[in-house]
N, C-alpha and C. Protein backbone atom coordinates (compact mmCIF):
# COMPACT_ATOMS: atom_id res chain seq x y z
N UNK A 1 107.45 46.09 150.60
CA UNK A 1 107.44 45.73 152.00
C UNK A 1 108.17 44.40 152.15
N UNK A 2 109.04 44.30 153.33
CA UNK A 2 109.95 43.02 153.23
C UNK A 2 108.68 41.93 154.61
N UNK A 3 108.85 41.00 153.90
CA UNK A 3 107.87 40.31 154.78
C UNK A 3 109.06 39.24 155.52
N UNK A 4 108.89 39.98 156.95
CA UNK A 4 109.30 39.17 158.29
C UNK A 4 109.12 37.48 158.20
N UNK A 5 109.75 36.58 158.21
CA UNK A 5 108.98 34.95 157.98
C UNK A 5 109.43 34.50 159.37
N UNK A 6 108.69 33.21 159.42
CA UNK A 6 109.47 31.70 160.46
C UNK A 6 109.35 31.06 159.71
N UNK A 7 109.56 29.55 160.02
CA UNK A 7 109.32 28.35 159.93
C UNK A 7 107.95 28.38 159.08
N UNK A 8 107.04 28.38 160.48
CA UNK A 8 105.58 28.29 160.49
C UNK A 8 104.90 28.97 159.25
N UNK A 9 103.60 28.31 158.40
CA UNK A 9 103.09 28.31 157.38
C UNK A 9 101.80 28.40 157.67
N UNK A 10 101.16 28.66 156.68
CA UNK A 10 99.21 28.95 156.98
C UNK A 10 99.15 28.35 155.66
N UNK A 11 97.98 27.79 155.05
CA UNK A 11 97.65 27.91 153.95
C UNK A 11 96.65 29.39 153.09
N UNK A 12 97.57 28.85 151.86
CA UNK A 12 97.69 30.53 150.95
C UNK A 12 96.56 30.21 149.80
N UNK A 13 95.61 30.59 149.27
CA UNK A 13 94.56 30.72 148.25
C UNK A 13 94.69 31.63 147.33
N UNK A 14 94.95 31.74 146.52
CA UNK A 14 95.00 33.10 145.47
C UNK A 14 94.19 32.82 144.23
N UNK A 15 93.13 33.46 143.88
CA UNK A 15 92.10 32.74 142.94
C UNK A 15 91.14 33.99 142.56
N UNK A 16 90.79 34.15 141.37
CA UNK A 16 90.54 34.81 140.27
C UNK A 16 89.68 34.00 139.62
N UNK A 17 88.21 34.78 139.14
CA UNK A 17 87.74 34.51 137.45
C UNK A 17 88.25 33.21 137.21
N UNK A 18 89.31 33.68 137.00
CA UNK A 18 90.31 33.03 135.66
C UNK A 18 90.85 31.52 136.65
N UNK A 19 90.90 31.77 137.50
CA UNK A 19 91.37 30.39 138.19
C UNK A 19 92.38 30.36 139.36
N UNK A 20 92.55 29.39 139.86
CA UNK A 20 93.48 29.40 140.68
C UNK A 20 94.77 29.83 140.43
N UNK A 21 95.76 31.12 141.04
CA UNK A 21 97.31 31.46 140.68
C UNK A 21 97.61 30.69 142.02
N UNK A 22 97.97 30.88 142.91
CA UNK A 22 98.33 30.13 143.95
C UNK A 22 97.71 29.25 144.71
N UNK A 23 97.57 28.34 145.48
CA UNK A 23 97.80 26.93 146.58
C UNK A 23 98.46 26.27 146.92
N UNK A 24 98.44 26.73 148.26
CA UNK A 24 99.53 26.01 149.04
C UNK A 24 100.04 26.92 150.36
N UNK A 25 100.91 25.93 151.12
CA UNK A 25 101.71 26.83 151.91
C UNK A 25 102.11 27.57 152.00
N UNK A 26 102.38 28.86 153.03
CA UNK A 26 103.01 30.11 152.80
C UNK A 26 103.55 30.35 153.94
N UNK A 27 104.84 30.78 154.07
CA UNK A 27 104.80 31.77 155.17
C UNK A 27 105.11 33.20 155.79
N UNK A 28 104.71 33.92 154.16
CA UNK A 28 103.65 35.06 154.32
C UNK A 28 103.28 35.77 153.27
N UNK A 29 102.86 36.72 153.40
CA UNK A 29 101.72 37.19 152.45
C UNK A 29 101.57 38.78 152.74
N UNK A 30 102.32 39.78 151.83
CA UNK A 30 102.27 41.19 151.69
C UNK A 30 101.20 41.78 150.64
N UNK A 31 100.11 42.32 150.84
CA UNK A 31 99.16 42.55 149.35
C UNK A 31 98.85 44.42 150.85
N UNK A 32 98.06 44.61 149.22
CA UNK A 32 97.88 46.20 149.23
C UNK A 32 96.23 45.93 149.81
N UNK A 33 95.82 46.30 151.24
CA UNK A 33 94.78 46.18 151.77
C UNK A 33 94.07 47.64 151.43
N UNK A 34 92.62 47.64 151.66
CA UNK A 34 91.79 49.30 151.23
C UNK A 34 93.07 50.58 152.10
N UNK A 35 92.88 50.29 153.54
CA UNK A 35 93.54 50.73 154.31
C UNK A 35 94.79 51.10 154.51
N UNK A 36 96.03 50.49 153.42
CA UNK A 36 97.20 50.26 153.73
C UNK A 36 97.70 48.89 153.25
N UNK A 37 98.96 48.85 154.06
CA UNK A 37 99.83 47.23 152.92
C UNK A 37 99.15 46.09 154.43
N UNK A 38 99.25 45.08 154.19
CA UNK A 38 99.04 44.22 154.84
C UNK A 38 100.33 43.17 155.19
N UNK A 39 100.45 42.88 156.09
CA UNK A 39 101.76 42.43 155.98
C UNK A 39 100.84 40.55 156.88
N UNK A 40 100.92 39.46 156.39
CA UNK A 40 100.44 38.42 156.80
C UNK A 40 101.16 37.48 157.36
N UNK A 41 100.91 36.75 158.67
CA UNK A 41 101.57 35.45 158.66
C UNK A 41 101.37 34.52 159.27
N UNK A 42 101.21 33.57 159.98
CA UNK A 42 100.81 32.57 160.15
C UNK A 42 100.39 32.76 161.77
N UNK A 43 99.23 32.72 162.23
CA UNK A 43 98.48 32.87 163.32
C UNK A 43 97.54 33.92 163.45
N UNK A 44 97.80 34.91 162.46
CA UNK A 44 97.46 36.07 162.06
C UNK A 44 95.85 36.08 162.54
N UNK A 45 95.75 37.86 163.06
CA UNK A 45 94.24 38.05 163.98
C UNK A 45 93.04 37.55 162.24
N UNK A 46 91.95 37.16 162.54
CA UNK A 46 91.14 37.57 161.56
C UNK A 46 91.00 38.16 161.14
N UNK A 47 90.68 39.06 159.67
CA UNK A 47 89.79 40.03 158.91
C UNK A 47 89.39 39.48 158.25
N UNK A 48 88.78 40.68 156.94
CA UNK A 48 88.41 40.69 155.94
C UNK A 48 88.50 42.05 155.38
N UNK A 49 89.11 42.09 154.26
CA UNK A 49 89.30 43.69 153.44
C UNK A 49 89.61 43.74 152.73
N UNK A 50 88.78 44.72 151.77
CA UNK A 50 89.37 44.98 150.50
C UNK A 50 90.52 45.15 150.09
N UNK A 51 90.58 44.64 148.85
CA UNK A 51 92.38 45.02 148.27
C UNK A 51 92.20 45.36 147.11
N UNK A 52 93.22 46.68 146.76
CA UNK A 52 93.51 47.49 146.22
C UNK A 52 94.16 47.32 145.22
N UNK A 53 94.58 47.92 143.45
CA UNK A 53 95.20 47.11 142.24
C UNK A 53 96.45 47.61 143.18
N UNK A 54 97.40 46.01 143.04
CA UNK A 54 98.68 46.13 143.52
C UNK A 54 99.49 44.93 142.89
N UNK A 55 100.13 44.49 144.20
CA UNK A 55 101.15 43.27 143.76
C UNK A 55 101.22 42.65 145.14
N UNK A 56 101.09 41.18 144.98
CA UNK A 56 100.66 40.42 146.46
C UNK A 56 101.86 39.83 146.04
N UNK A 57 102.63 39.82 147.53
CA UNK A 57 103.92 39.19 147.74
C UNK A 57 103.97 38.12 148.75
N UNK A 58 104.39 36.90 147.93
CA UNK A 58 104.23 35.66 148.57
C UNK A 58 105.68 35.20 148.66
N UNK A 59 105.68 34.62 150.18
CA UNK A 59 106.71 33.55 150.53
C UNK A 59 106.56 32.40 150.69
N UNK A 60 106.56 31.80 150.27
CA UNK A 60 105.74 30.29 149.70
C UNK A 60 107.24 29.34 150.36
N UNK A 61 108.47 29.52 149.78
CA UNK A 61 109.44 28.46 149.74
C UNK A 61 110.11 29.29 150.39
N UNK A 62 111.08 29.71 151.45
CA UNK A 62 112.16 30.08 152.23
C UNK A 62 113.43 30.05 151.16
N UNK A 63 113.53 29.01 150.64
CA UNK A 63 114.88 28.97 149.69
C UNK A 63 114.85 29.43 148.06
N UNK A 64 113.41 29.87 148.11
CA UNK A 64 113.19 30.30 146.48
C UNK A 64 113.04 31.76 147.02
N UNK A 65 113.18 32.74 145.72
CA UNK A 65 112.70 33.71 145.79
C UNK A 65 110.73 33.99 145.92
N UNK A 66 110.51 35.11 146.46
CA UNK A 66 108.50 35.24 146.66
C UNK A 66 108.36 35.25 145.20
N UNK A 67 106.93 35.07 145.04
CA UNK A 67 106.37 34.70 144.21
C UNK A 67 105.37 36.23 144.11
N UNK A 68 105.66 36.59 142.85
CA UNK A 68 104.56 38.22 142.78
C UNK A 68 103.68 38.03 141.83
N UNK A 69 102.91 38.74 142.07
CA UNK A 69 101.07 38.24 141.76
C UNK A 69 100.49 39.53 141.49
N UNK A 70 100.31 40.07 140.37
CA UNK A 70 99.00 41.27 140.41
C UNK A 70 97.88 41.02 140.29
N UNK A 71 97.22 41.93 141.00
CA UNK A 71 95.52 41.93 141.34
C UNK A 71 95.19 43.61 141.49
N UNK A 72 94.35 42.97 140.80
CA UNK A 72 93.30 43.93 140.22
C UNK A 72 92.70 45.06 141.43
N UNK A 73 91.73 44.39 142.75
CA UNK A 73 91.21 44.19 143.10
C UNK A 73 90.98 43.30 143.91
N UNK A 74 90.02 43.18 145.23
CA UNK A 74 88.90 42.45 145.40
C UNK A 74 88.65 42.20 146.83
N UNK A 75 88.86 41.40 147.33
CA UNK A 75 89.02 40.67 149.23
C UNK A 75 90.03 40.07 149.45
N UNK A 76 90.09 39.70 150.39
CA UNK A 76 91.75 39.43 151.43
C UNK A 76 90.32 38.40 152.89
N UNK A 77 90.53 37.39 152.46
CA UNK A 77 90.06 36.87 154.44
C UNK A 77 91.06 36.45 154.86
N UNK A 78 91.22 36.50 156.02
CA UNK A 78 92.37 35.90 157.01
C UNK A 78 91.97 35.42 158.17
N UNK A 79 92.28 34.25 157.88
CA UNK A 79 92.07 33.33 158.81
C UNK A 79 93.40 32.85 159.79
N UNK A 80 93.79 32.28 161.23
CA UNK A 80 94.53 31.78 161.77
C UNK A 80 95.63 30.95 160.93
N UNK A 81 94.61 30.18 160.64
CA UNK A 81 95.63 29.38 159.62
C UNK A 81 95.31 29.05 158.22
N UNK A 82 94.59 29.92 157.32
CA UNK A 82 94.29 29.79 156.07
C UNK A 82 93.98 31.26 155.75
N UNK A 83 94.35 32.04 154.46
CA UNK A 83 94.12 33.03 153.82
C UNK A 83 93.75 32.69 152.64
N UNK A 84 92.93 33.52 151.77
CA UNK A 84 92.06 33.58 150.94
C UNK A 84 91.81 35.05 150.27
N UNK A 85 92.62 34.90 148.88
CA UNK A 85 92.79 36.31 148.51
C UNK A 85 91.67 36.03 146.77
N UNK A 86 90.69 36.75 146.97
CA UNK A 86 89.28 36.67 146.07
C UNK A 86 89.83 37.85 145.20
N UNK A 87 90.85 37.89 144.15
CA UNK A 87 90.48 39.06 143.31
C UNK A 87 90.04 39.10 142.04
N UNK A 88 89.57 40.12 141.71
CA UNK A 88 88.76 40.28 140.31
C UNK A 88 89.69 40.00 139.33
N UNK A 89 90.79 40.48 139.24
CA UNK A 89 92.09 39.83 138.01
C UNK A 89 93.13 39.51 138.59
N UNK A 90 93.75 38.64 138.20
CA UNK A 90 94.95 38.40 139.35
C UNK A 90 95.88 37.81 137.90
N UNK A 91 97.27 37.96 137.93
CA UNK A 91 98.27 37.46 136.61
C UNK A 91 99.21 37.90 137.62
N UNK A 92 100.21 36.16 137.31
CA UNK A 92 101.42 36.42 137.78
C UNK A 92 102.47 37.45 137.10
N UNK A 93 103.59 38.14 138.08
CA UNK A 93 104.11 38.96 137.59
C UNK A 93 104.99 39.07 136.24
N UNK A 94 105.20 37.41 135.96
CA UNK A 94 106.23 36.93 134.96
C UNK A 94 105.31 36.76 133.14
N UNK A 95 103.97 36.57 133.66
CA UNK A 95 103.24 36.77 132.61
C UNK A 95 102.58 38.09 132.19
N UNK A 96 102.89 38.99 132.58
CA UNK A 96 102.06 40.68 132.04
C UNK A 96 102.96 41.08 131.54
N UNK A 97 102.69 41.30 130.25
CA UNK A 97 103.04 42.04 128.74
C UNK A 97 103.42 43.58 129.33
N UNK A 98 104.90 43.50 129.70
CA UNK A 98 105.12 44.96 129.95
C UNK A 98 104.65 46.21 129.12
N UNK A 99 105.11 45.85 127.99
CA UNK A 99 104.68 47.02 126.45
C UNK A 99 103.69 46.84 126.73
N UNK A 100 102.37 46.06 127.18
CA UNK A 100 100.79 46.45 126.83
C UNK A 100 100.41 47.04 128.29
N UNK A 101 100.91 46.64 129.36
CA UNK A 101 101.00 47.73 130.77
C UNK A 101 101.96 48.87 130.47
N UNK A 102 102.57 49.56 129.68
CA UNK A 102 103.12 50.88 129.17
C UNK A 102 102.15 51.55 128.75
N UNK A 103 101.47 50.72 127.70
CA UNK A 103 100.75 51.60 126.63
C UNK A 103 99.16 51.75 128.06
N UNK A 104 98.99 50.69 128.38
CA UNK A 104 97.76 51.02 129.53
C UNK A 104 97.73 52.38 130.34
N UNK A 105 98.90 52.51 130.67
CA UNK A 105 99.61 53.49 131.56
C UNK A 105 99.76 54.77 130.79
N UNK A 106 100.37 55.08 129.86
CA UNK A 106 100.12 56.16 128.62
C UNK A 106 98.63 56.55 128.47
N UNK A 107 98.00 55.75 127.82
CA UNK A 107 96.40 56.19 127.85
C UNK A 107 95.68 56.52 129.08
N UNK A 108 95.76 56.04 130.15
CA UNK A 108 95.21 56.44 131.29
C UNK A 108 95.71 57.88 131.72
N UNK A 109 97.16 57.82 131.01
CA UNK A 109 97.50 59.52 131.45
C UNK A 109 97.02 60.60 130.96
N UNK A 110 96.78 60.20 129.48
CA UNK A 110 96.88 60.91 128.81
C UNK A 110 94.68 61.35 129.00
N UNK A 111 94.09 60.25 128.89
CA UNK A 111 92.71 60.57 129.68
C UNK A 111 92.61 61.30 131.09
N UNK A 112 93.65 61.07 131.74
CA UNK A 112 93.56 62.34 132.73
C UNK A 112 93.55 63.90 132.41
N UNK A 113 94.88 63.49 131.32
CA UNK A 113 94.90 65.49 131.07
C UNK A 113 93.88 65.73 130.68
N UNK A 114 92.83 65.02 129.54
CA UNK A 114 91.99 65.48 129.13
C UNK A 114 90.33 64.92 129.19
N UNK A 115 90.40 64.65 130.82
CA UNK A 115 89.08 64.06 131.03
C UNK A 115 87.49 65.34 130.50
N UNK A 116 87.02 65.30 130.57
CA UNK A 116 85.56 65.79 130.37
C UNK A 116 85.09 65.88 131.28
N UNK A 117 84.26 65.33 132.18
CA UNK A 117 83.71 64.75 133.48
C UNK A 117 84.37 64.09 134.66
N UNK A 118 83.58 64.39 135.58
CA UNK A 118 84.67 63.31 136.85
C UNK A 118 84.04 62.25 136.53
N UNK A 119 83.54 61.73 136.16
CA UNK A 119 83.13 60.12 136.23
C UNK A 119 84.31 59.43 135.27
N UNK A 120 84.98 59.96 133.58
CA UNK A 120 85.72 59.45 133.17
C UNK A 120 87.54 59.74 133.99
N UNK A 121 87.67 61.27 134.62
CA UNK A 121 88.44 60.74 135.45
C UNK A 121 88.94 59.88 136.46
N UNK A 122 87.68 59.82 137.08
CA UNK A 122 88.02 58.74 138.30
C UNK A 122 88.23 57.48 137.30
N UNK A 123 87.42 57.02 136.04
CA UNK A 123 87.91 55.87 136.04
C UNK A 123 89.25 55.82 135.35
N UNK A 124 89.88 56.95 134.55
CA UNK A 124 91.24 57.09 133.83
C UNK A 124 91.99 56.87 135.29
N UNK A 125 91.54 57.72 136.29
CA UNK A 125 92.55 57.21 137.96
C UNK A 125 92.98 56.08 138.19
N UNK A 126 91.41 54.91 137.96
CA UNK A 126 91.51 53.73 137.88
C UNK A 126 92.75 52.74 137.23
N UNK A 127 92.24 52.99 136.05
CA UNK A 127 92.73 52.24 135.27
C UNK A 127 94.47 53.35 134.98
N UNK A 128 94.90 54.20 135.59
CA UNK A 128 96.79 54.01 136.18
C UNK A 128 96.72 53.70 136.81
N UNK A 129 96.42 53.57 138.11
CA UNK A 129 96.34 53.44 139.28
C UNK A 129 96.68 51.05 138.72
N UNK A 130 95.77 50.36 138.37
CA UNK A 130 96.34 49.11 137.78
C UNK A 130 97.08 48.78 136.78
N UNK A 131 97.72 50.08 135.79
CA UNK A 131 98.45 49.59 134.55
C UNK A 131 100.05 49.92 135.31
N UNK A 132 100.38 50.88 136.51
CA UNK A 132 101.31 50.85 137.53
C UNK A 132 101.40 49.54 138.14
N UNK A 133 100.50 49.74 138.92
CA UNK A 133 100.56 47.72 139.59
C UNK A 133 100.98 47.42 139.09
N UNK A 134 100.96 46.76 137.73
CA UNK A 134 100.70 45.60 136.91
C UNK A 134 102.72 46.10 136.45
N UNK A 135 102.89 47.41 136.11
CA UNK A 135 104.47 47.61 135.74
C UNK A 135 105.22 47.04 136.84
N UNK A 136 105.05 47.89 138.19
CA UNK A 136 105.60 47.36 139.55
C UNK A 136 105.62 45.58 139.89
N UNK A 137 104.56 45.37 139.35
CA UNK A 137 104.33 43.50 139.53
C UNK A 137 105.85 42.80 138.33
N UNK A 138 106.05 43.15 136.98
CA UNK A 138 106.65 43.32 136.02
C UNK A 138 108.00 43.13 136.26
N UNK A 139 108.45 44.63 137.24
CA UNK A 139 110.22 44.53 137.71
C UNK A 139 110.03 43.91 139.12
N UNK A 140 108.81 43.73 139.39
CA UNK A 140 109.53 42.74 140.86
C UNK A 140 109.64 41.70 140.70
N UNK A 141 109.15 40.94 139.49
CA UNK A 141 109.11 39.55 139.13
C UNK A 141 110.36 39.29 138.32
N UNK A 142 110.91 40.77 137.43
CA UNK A 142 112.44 40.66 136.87
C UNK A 142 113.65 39.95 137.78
N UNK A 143 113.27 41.16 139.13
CA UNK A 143 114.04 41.05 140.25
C UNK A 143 114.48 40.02 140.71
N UNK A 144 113.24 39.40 141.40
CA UNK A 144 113.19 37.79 141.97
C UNK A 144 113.57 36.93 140.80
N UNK A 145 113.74 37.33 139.99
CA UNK A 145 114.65 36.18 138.57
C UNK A 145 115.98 36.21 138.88
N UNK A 146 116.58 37.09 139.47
CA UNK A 146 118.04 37.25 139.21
C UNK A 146 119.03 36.46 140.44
């Protein structure tokens, strides 16, 4: 999703477990909401909603390329002028071990063909459903290198 910008900035939160990936200014913010993509920007109505394993696309600097972020999971608040993205794993796109999101992605397939139960399918669903993210997070972070 290409995120529309201005000028105008909100402050951006991106924080995980593991710690803070982003703070700071933004002016905007594309992540994978329960519902659909979310497209964010500065004045933006309130929510709150789940988010989905994807890749949150930040415009932080106008003259740099966005900044891509996988997450796991988790909440999205949006505020007027502050957002706050709560996910359960979050790794920038430049740090995930492509070969170990391949092989994630292989096994999850390969537990599909041969699930047993729906309980281990849905979670083999799961877990492609984030070892994709996490590839997609991978070449968009190649991308924005070039």
């Amino acid at each position: 999703m290409a995120i529309a910008v201005t000028q105008n900035t909100f402050q951006l939160n991106v924080v995980s477990a593991e710690g803070t990936l982003y703070s700071g200014p933004a002016h905007g913010l594309a992540i994978a909401g329960a519902d659909g993509e979310l497209g964010i920007r500065p004045g933006h109505s309130p929510l709150i909603s789940k988010i989905k394993p994807g890749v949150a696309r930040i415009v932080g600097d106008l003259h740099k390329p966005e900044e891509i972020i996988y997450v796991s999971g988790g909440l999205v608040e949006v505020q007027p002028d502050a957002v706050t993205v709560l996910a359960d794993t979050a790794l920038h796109g430049k740090d995930i071990d492509r070969a170990r999101a391949e092989s994630a992605r292989k096994a999850a397939e390969e537990n599909i063909r041969h699930h047993g139960d729906d309980i281990s399918f849905a979670q083999a669903q799961i877990e492609l459903t984030k070892a994709l993210a996490q590839l997609r997070a991978v070449e968009l972070a190649m991308q924005t290198r070039r």
